[in-house]
Protein backbone atom coordinates (compact mmCIF):
# COMPACT_ATOMS: atom_id res chain seq x y z
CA UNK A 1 86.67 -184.74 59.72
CA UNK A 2 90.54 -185.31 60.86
CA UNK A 3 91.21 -186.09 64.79
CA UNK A 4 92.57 -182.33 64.98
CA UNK A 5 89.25 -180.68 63.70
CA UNK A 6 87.49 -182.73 66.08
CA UNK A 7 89.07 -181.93 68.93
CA UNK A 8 89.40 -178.36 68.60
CA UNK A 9 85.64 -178.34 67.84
CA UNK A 10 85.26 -179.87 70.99
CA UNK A 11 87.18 -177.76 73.25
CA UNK A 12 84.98 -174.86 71.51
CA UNK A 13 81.84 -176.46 72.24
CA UNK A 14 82.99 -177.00 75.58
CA UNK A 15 84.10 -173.69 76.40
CA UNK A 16 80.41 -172.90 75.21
CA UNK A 17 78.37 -175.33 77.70
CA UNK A 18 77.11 -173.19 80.36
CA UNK A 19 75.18 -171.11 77.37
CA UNK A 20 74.21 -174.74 75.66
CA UNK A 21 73.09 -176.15 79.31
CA UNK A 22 70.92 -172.93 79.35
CA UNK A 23 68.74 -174.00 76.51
CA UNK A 24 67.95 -177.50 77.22
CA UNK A 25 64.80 -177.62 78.59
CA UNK A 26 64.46 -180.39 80.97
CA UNK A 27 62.36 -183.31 79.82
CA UNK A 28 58.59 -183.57 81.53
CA UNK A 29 58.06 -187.01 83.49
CA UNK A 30 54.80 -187.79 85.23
CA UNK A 31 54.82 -188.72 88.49
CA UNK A 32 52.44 -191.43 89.76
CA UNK A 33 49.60 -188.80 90.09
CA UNK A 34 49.54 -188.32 86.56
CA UNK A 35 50.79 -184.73 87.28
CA UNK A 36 53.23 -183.29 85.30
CA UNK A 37 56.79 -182.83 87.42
CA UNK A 38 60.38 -181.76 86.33
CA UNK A 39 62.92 -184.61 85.29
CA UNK A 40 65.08 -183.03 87.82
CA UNK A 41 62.62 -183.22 90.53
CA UNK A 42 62.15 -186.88 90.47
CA UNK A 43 64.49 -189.76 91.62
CA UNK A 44 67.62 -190.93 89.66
CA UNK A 45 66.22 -194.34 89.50
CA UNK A 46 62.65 -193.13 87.78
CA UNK A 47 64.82 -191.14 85.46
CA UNK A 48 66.49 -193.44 84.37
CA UNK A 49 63.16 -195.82 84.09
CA UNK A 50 61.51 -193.24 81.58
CA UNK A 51 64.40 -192.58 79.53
CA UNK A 52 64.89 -196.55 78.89
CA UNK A 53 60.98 -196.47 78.08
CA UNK A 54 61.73 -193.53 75.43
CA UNK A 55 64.63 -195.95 74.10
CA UNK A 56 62.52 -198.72 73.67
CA UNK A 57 59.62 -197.15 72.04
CA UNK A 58 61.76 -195.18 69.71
CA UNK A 59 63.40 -198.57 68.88
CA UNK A 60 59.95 -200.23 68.70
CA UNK A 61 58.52 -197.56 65.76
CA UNK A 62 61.80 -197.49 64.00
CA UNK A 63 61.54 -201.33 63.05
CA UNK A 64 57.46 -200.74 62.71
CA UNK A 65 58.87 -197.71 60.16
CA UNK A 66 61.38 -199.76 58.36
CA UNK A 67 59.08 -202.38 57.44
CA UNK A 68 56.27 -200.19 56.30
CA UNK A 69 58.61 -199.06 53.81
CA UNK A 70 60.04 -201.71 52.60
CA UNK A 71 56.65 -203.38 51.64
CA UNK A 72 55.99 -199.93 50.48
CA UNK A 73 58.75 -199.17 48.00
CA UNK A 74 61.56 -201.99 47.82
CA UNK A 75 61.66 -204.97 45.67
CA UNK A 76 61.60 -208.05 47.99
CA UNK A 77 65.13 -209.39 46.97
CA UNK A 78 66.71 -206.22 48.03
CA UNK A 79 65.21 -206.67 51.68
CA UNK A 80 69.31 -208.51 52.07
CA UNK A 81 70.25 -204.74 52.29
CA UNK A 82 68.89 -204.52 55.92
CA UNK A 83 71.59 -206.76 56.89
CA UNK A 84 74.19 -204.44 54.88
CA UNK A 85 72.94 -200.99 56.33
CA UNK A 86 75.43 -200.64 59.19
CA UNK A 87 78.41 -200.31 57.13
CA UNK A 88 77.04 -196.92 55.38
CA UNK A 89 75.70 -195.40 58.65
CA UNK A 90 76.79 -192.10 58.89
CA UNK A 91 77.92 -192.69 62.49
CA UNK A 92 80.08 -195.65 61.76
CA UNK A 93 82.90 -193.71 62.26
CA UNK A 94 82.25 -192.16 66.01
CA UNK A 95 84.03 -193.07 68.79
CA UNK A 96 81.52 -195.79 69.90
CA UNK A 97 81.59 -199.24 71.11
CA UNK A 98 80.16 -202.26 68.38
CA UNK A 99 81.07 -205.50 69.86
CA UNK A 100 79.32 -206.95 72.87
CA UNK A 101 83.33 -206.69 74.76
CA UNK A 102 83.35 -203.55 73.68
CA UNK A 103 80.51 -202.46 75.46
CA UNK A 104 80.82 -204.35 78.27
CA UNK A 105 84.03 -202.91 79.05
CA UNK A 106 83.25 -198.68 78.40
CA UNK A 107 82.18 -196.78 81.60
CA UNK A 108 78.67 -195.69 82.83
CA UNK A 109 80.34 -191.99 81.89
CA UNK A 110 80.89 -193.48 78.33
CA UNK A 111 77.29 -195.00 77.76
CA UNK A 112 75.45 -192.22 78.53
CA UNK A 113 77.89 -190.05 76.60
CA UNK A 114 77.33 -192.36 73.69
CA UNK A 115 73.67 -192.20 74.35
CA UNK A 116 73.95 -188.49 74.24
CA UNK A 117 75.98 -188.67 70.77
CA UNK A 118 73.66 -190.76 68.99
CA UNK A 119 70.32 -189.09 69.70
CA UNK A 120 72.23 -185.52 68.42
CA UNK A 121 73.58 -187.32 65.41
CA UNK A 122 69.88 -188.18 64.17
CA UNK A 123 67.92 -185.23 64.78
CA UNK A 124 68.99 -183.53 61.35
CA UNK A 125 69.10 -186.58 59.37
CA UNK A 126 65.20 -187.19 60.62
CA UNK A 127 64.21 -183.78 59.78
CA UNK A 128 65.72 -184.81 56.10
CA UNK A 129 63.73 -187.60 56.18
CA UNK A 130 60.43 -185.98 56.72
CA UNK A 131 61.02 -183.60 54.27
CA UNK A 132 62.14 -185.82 51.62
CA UNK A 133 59.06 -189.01 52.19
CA UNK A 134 56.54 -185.93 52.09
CA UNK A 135 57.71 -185.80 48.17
CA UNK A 136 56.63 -189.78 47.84
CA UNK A 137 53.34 -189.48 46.04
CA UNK A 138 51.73 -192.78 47.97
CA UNK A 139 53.86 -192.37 51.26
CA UNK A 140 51.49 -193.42 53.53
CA UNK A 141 50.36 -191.61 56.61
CA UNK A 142 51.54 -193.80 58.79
CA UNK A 143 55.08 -193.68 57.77
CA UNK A 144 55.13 -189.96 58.15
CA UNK A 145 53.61 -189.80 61.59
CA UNK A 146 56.02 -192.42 62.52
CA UNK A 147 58.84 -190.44 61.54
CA UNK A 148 57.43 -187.55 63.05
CA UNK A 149 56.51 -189.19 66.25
CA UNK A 150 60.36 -190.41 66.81
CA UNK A 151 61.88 -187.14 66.13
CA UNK A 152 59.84 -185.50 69.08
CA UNK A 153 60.50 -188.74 71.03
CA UNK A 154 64.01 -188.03 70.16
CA UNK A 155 64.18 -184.59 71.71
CA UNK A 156 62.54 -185.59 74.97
CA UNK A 157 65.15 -189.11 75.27
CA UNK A 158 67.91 -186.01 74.85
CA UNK A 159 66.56 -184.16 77.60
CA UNK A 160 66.44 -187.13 79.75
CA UNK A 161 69.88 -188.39 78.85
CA UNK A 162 71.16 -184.78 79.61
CA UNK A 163 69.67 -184.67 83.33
CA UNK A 164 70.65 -188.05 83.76
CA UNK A 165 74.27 -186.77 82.77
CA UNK A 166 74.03 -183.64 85.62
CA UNK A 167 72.55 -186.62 87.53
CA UNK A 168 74.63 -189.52 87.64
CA UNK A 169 77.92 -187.93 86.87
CA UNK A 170 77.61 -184.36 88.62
CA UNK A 171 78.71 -183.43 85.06
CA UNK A 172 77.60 -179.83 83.26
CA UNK A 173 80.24 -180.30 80.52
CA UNK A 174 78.23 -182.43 78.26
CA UNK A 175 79.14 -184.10 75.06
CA UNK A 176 78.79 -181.63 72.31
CA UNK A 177 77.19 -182.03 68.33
CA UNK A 178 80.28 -181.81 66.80
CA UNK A 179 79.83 -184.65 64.50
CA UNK A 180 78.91 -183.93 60.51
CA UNK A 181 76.09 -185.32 59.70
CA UNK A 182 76.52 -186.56 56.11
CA UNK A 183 74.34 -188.18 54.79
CA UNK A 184 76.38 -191.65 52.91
CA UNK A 185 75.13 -192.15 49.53
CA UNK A 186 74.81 -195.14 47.51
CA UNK A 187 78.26 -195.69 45.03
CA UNK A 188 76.29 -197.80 42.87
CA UNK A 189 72.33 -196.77 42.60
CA UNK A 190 70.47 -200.56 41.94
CA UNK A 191 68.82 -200.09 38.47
CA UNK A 192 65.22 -201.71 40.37
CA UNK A 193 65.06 -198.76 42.58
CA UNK A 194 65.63 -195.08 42.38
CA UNK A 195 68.82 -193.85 44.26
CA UNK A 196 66.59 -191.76 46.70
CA UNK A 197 64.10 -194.63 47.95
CA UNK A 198 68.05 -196.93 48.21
CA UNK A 199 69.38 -193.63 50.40
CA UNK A 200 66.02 -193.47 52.38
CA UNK A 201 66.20 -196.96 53.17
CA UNK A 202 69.77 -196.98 54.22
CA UNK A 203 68.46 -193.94 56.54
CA UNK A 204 66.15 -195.96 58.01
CA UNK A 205 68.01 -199.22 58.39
CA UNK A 206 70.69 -197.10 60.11
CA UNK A 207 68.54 -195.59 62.62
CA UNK A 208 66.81 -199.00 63.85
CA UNK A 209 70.47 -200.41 64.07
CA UNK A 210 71.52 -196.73 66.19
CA UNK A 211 68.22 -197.11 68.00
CA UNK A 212 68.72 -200.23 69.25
CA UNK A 213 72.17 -199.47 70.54
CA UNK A 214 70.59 -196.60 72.42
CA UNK A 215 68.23 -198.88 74.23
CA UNK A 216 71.23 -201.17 74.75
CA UNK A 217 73.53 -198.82 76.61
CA UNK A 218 70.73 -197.60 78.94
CA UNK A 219 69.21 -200.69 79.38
CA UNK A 220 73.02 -202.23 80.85
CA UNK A 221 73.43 -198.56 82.70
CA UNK A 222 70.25 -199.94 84.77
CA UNK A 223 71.62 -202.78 84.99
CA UNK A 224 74.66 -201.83 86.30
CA UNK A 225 73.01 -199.92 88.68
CA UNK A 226 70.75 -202.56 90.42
CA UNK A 227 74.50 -204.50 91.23
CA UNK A 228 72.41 -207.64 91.50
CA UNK A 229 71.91 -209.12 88.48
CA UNK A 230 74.55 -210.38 85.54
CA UNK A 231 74.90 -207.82 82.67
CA UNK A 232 76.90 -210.07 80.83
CA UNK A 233 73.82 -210.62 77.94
CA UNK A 234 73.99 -206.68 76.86
């Protein structure tokens, strides 16, 4: 997708928010009662709490998921692929910091805005990924409620990430799904594994990497908002 479909996919979207806004349903947070209270009800700084715990433990079951599959279906000597995975991500080519500078220098506007793009671009690749490990004839259980698990955890961190958003920036115009999201293929399917376990694995590899950045960029956001300690190690 050229810079010029973008962009004019974005001003639609935009044009659209008050109708999208409409339709998000705020994430549920408990409150120290154990009663169940509206993310907008409670404090910035517990918002922002829950939302990094939703980060982590997506991060958490998407390494627990990778593994499982990989002693599941792929050969031990093409485990070396794990550390290949991020160049075939399908959202290698969003506008999104990489490098530790990179990230150090983008604005608390931009994180959570990156946040927000990364937990959209996943939700339909996920759902593939359900569908397709439900054809695996020994997939184990755990691997699908794992995958299930993180794509409701994934709906909730959006939630979160889009009151945090109203929140933090006194923003409504959010950053829309505009991004495709292709699904890369393997040019060159390994004859020791069929090209849809090598594409499964690549999905999952991707995600732990994406995962990871989420919890990243929230986790410096905090940071950034205590203003007393160095967030020079995100």
């Amino acid at each position: 997708m050229n810079r010029v479909k973008v962009l004019q996919a974005w001003l639609w979207c935009v044009s659209l928010w008050p109708c999208w806004l409409s339709h998000t349903v705020p994430l549920d947070c408990k409150d120290e009662t154990g009663s169940l209270i509206q993310c907008t009800s409670i404090s910035q700084e517990k918002l922002l709490d829950r939302v990094i715990q939703h980060a982590e433990l997506i991060y958490r079951v998407s390494e627990e998921s990778c593994t499982l599959f990989e002693q599941m279906f792929v050969p031990y000597p093409l485990h070396a692929l794990r550390n290949q995975g991020g160049t075939m991500c399908h959202t290698k080519p969003f506008p999104i910091p990489g490098s530790k500078s990179e990230i150090q220098q983008i604005s608390d506007k931009w994180l959570l805005h990156s946040v927000l793009m990364l937990v959209q671009s996943w939700m339909e690749p996920l759902i593939y990924l359900q569908t397709t490990l439900n054809r695996y004839d020994d997939a184990p259980d755990a691997l699908l409620n794992k995958t299930k698990w993180v794509s409701d955890k994934l709906l909730s961190l959006e939630q979160g990430v889009v009151v945090l958003i109203r929140k933090m920036l006194d923003e409504g115009i959010l950053m829309p799904s505009i991004f495709e999201h292709a699904l890369t293929p393997y040019d060159e399917p390994s004859p020791e594994i069929p090209e849809s376990v090598l594409r499964d694995y690549n999905l999952l590899i991707c995600f732990k990497k994406d995962a990871h950045k989420m919890e990243t960029f929230l986790k410096l956001l905090k940071c950034r908002q205590s203003k007393k300690l160095s967030c020079l190690s995100y």
